[in-house]
Protein backbone atom coordinates (compact mmCIF):
# COMPACT_ATOMS: atom_id res chain seq x y z
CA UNK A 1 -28.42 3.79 -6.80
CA UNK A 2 -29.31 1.95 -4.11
CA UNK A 3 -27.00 3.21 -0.36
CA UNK A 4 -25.48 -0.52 0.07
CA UNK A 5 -24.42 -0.75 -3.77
CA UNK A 6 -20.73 -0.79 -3.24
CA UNK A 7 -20.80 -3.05 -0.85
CA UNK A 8 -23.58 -5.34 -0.79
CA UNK A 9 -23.67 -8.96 -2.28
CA UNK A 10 -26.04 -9.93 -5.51
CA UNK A 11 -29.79 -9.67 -5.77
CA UNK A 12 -31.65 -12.67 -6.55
CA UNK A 13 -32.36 -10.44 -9.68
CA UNK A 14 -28.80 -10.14 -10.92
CA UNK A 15 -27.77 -13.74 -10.11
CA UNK A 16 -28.77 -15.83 -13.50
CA UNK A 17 -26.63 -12.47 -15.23
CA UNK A 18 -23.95 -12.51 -12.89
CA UNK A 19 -23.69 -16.85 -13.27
CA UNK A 20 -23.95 -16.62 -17.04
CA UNK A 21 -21.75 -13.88 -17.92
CA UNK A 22 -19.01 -16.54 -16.07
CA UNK A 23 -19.71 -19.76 -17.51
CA UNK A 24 -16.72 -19.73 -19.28
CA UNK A 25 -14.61 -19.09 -16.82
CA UNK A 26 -11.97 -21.14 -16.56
CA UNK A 27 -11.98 -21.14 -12.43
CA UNK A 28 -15.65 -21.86 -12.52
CA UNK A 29 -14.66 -25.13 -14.41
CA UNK A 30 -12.18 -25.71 -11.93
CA UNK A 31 -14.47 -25.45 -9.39
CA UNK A 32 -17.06 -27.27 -11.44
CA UNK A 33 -15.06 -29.88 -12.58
CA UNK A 34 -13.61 -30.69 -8.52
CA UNK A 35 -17.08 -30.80 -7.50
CA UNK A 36 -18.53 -33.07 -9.60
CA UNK A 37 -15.89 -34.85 -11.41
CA UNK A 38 -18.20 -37.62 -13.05
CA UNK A 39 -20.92 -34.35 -15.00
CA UNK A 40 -20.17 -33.53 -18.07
CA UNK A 41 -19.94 -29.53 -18.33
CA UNK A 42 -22.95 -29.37 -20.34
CA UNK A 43 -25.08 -30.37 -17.23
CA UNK A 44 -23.68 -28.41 -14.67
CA UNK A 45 -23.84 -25.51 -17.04
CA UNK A 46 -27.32 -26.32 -18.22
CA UNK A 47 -27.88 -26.17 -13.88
CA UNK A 48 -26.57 -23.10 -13.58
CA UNK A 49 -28.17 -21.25 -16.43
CA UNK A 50 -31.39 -22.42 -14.08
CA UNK A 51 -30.13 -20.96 -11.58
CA UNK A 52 -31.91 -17.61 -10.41
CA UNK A 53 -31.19 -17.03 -6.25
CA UNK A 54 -28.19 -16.98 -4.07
CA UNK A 55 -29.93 -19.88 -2.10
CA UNK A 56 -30.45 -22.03 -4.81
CA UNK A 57 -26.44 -21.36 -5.93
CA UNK A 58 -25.59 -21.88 -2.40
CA UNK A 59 -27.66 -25.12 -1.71
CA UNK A 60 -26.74 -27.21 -5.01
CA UNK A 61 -22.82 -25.66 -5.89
CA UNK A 62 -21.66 -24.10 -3.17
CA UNK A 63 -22.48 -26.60 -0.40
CA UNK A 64 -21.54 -29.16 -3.03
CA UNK A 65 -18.17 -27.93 -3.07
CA UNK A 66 -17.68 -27.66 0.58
CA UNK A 67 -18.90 -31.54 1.12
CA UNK A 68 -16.31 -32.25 -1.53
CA UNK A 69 -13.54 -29.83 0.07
CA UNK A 70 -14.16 -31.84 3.21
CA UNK A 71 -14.01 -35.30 1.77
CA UNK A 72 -10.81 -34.42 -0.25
CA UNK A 73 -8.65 -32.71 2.42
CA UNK A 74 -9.91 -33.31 5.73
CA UNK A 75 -11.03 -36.23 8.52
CA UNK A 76 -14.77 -34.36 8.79
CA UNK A 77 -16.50 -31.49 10.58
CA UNK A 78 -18.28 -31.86 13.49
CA UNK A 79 -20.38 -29.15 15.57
CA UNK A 80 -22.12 -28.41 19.26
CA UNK A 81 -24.44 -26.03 20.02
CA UNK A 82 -26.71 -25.02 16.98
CA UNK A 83 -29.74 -26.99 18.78
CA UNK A 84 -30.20 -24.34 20.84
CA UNK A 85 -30.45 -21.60 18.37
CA UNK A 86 -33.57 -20.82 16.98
CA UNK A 87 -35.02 -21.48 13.20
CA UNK A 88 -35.86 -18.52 11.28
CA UNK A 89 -34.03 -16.49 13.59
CA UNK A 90 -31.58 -14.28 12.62
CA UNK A 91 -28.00 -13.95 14.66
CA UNK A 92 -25.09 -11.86 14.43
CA UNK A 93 -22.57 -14.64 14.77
CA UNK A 94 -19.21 -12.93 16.13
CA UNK A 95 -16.13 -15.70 14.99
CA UNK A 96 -12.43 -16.48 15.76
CA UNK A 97 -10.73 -16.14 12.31
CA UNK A 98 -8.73 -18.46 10.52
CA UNK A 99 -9.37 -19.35 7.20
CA UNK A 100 -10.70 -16.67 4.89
CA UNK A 101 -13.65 -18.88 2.62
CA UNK A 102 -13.81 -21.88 4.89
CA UNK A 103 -14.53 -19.83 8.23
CA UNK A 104 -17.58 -18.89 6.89
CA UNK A 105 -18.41 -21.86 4.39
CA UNK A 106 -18.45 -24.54 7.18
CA UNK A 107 -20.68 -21.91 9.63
CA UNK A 108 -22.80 -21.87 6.45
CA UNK A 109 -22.98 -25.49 6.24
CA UNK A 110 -24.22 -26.52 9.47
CA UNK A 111 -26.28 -23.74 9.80
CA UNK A 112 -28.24 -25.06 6.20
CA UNK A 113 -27.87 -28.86 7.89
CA UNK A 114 -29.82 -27.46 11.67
CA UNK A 115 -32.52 -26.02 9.23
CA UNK A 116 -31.51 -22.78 10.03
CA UNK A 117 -30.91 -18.77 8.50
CA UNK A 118 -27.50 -18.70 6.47
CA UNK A 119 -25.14 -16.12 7.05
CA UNK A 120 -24.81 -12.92 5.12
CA UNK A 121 -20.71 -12.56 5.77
CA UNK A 122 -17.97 -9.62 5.75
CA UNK A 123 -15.18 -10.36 3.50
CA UNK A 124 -11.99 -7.78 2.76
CA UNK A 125 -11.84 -6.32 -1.17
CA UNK A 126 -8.56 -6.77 -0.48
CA UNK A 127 -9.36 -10.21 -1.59
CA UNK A 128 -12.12 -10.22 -4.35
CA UNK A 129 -9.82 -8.27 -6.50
CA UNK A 130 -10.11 -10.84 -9.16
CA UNK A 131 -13.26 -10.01 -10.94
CA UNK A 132 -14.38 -13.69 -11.40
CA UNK A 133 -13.29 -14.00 -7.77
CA UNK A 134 -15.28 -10.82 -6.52
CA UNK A 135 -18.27 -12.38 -8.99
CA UNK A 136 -18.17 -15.32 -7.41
CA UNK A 137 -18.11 -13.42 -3.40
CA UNK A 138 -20.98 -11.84 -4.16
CA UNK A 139 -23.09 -15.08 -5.34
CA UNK A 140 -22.15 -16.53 -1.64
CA UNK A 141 -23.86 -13.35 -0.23
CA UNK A 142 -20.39 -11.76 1.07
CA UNK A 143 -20.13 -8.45 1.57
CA UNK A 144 -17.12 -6.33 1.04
CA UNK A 145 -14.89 -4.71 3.96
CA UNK A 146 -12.89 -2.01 2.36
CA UNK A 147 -9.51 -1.98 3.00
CA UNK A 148 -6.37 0.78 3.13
CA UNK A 149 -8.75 3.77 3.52
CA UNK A 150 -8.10 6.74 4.99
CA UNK A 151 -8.77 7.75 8.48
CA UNK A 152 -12.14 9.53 7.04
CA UNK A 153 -13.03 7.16 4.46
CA UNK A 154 -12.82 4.80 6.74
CA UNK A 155 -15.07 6.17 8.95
CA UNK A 156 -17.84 6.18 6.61
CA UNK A 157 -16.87 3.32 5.39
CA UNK A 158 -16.82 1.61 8.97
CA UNK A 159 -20.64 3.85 9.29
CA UNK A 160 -22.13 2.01 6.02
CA UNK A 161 -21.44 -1.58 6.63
CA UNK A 162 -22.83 -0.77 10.35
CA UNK A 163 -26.05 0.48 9.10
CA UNK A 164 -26.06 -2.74 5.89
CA UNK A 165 -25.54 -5.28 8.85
CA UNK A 166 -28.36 -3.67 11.07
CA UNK A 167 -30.10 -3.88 8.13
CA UNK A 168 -29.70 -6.95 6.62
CA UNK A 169 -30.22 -8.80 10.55
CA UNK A 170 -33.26 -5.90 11.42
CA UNK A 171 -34.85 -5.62 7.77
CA UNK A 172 -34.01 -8.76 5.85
CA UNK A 173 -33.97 -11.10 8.98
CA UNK A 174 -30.99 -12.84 7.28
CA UNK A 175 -27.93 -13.82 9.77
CA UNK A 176 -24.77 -12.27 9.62
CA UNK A 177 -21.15 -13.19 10.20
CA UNK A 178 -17.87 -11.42 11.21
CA UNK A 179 -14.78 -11.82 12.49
CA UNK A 180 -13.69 -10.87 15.90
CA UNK A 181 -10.53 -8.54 14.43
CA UNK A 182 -9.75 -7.53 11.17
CA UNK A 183 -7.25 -10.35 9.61
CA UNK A 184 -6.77 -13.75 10.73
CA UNK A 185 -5.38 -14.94 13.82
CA UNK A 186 -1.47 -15.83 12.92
CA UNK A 187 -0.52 -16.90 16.43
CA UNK A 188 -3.24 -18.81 17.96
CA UNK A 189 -4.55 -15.99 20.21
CA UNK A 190 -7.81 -15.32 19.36
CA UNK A 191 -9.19 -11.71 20.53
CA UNK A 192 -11.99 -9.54 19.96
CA UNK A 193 -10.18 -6.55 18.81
CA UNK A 194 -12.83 -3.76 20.36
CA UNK A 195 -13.22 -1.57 17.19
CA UNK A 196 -15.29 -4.05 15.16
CA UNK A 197 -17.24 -3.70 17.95
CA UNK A 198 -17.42 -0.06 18.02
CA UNK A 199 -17.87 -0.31 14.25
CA UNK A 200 -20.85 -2.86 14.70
CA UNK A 201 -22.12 -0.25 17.03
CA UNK A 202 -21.76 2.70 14.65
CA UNK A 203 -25.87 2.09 13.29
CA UNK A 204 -27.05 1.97 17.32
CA UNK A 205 -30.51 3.79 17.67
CA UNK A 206 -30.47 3.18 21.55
CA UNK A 207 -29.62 5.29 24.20
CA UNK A 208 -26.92 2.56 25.90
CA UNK A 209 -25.64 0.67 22.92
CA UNK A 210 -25.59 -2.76 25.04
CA UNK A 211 -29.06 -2.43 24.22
CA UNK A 212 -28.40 -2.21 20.59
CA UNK A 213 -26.64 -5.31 20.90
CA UNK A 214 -29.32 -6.97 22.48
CA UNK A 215 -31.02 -6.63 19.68
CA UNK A 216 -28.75 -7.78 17.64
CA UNK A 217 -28.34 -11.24 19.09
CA UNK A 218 -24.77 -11.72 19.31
CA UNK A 219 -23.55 -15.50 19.35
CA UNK A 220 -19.97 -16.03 19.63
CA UNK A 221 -18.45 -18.97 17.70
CA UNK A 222 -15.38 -21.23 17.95
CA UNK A 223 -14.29 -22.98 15.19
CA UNK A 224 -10.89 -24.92 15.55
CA UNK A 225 -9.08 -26.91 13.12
CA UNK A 226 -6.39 -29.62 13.64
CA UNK A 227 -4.06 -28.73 11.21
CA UNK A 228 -4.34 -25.03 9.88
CA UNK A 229 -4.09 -25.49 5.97
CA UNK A 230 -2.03 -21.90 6.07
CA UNK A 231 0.34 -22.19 8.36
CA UNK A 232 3.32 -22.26 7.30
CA UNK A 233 1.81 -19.14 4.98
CA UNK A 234 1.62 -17.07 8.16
CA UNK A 235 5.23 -17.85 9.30
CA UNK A 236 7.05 -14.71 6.67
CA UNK A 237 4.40 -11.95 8.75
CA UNK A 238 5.22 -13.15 12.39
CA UNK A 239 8.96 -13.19 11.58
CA UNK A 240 8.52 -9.69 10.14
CA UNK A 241 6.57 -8.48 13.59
CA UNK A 242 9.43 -10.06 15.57
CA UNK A 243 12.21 -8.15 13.87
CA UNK A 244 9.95 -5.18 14.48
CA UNK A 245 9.32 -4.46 10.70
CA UNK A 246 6.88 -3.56 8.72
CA UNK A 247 5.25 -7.19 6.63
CA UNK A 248 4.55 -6.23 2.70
CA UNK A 249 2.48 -8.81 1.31
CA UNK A 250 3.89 -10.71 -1.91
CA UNK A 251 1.79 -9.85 -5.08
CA UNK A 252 -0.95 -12.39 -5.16
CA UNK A 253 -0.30 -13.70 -1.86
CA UNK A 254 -4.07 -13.05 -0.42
CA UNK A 255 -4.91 -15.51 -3.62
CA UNK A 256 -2.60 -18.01 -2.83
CA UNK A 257 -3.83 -18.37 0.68
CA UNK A 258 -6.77 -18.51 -0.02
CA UNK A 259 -6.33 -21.45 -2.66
CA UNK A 260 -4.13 -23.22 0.29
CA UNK A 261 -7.03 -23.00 2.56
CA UNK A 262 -9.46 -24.74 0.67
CA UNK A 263 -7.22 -27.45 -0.62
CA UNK A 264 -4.99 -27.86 2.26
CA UNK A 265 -5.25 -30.69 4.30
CA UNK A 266 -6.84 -29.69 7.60
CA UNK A 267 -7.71 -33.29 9.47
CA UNK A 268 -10.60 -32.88 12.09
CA UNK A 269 -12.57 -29.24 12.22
CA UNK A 270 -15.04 -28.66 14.65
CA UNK A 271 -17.73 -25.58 15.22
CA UNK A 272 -19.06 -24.21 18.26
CA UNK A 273 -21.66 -21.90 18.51
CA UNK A 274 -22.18 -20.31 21.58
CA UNK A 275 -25.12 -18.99 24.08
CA UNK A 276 -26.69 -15.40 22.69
CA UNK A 277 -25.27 -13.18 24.72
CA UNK A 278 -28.70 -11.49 26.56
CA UNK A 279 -28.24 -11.03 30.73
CA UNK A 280 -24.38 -10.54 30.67
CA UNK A 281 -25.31 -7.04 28.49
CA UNK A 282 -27.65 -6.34 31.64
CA UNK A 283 -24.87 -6.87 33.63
CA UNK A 284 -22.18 -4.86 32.01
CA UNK A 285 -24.98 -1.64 31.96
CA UNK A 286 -25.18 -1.61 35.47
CA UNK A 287 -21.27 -2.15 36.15
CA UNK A 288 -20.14 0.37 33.30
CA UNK A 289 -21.19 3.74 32.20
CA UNK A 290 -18.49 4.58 30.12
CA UNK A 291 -19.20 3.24 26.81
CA UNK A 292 -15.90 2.39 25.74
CA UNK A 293 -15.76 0.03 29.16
CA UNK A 294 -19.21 -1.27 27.87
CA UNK A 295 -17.43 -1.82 24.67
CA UNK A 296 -14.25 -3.55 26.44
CA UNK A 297 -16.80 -5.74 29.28
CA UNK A 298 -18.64 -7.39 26.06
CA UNK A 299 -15.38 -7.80 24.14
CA UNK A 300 -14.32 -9.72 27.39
CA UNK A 301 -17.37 -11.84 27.29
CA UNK A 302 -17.03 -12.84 23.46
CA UNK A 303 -13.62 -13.79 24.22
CA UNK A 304 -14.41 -16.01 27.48
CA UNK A 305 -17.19 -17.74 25.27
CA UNK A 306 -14.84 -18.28 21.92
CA UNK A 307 -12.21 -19.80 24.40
CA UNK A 308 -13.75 -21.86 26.51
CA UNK A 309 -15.94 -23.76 23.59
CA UNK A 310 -12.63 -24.02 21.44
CA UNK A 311 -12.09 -27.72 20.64
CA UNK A 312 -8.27 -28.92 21.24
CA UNK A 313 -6.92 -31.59 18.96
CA UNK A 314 -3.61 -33.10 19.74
CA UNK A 315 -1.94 -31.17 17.45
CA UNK A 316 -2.61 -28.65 20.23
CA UNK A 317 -1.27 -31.03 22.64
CA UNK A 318 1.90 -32.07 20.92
CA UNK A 319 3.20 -28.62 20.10
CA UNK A 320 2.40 -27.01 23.59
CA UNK A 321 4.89 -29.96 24.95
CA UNK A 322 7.35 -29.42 21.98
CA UNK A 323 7.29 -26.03 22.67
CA UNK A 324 8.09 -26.68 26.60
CA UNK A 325 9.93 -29.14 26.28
CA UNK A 326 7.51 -31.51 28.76
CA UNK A 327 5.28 -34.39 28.31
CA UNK A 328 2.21 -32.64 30.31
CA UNK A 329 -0.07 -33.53 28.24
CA UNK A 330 1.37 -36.75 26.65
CA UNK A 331 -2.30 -38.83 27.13
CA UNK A 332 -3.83 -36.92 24.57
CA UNK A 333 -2.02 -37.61 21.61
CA UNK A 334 0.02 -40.76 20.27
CA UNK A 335 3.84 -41.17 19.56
CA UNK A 336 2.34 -41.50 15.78
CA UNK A 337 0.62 -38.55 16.03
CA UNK A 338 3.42 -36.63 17.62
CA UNK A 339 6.15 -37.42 14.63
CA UNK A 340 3.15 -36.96 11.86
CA UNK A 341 3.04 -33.01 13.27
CA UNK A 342 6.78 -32.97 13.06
CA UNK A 343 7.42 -34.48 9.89
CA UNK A 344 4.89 -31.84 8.91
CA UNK A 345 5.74 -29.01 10.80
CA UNK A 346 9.72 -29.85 9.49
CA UNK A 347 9.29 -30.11 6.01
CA UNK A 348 6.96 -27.29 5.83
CA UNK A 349 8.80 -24.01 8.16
CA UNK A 350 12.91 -23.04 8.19
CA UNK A 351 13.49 -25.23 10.75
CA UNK A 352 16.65 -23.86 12.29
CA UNK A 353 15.09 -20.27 12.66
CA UNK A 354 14.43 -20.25 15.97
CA UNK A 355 11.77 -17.16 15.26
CA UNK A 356 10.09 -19.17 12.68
CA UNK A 357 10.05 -22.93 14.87
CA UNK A 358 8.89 -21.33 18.10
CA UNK A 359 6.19 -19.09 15.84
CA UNK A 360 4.64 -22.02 14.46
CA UNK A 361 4.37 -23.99 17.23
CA UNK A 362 3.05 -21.29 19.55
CA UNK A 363 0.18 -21.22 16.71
CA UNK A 364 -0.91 -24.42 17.89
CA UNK A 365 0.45 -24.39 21.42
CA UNK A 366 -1.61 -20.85 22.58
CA UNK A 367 -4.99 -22.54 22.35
CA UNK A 368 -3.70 -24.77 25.06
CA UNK A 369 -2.43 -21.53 26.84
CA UNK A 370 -5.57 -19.83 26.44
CA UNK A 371 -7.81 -22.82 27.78
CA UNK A 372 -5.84 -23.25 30.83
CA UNK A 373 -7.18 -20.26 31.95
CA UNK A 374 -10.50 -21.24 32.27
CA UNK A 375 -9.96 -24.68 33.48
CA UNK A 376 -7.78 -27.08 34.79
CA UNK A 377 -6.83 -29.29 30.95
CA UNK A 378 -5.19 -32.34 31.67
């Protein structure tokens, strides 16, 4: 049994088992049947009995899906800054979180469209419990995060998917992707929580782990979406945190947001992908030599980077003035555009909770917040 079995995604080996055994499946017709609506499901079955590599899955289902996910329920994806990374190169790309599938889908996407390595990417078991679903993860080379462990499990838990992600960028010279803090951002405040980090770290072979990290090539990414397709989803866990209580998730709710996501409407998305992160590790050596204020100093950069490079839309705008009751930033958005996001962001929250209201539109407002820091946004 191979040390990465638990957690790894497919081998090419087990994919043409893995894709016939779920032929049948009724949410592979779904997803079949939304992605190419005019083939009969003898053909795309026929396809996929072909079908013997997660690349070749990837390349003529997967992506197929996204293009259609885009067309159906948003205004397009655009990008900035994959030219300057380089092909067959792999990257440890190091994202703001806030979609589970699409996050990584639409980094996947553009990376296949610059011609370059795909992403191997971390995903939680707390949401793959559906076999078909957990099938289906490991096809799109995800690997599983395991969740609710305890405090020793999760150490060697935290140990192995150190040493599969050292291996899979070192060995297999395949990309990989995580997110910046366990769980998505509900509020709009994205932060590189400093224990993925420290778990990331967990495989260094170097005497001063910035130079692990160097090797590593760590490229922070931005992606920003005009209208978050789970929204209003987020609203029952930030009402819980502001009564000071503990948030229970509903039975099947990971599912269901994860459905929203990808059908949701979204409008504009856009994808940044930063500089790798080389000199400022230099940098940090010589100012730190405390490794937990090594650990902090690079946490700091990732989140200047993911910041700076996040694209505002006017939802942004709009909900930042709502929220303060000015018109500061009035010239970026239109009176249209302003009653669309309240029509939307009525019909879809409890209003008249004032928890709920100012929760939501902080979501969109803190981007605003966060940018203002690092330059003067007019």
């Amino acid at each position: 049994m191979s040390k990465f079995d638990s957690i790894r995604p497919y081998y090419d080996t087990e994919v043409n088992e893995a894709l016939c055994s779920s032929l049948n499946h009724p949410m592979l017709k779904a997803m079949m049947n939304f992605t190419f609506p005019e083939t009969p499901d003898e053909i795309w079955k026929e396809q996929l009995k072909k079908t013997h590599s997660i690349r070749d899955f990837q390349i003529n289902f997967v992506y197929q899906s996204i293009q259609k996910v885009l067309e159906k329920s948003s205004d397009g994806l655009t990008t900035s800054g994959f030219e300057k990374l380089e092909k067959n190169t792999p990257y440890l790309f190091i994202s703001n979180h806030r979609d589970i599938i699409l996050d990584t889908s639409l980094l996947n996407v553009s990376l296949f469209d610059h011609g370059l390595i795909m992403t191997a990417s971390a995903i939680g078991d707390n949401l793959v419990k559906k076999d078909f679903v957990l099938k289906l993860s490991k096809l799109n080379r995800n690997f599983l995060v395991q969740r609710n462990l305890s405090p020793r499990e999760l150490l060697q838990s935290s140990k192995l998917m150190s040493e599969y992600m050292y291996h899979l960028l070192g060995r297999e010279n395949r990309s990989v992707w995580i997110a910046q803090r366990e769980g998505r951002t509900k509020d709009g405040n994205d932060a590189t929580h400093q224990g993925v980090l420290k778990m990331v770290a967990m495989a260094s072979d170097e005497e001063n782990v910035m130079d692990f990290f160097k090797k590593l090539k760590v490229v922070p990414v931005s992606i920003s979406y005009e209208y978050d397709p789970t929204d209003a989803l987020k609203m029952p866990q930030l009402l819980a945190q502001a009564k000071d209580e503990v948030y229970i998730k509903e039975k099947n709710e990971d599912f269901i947001t994860l459905l929203s996501g990808i059908i949701g409407q979204k409008k504009h998305i856009h994808i940044h992908v930063g500089d790798v992160i080389g000199s400022e590790l230099e940098f940090i050596k010589k100012q730190h030599e405390n490794t937990n204020k090594q650990i902090q100093a690079l946490a700091n950069i990732i989140d200047d980077a993911i910041l700076q490079n996040y694209k505002l839309w006017p939802t942004n705008y709009i909900a930042y003035d709502i929220l303060n009751n000015t018109e500061t930033f009035a010239l970026h958005y239109t009176k249209e555009e302003k009653q669309l996001f309240q029509r939307r962001f009525e019909m879809r929250i409890d209003y008249d909770n004032p928890t709920i209201r100012e929760g939501f539109l902080a979501m969109y407002a803190n981007p605003v917040v966060n940018k203002m820091k690092y330059q003067d946004v007019k």
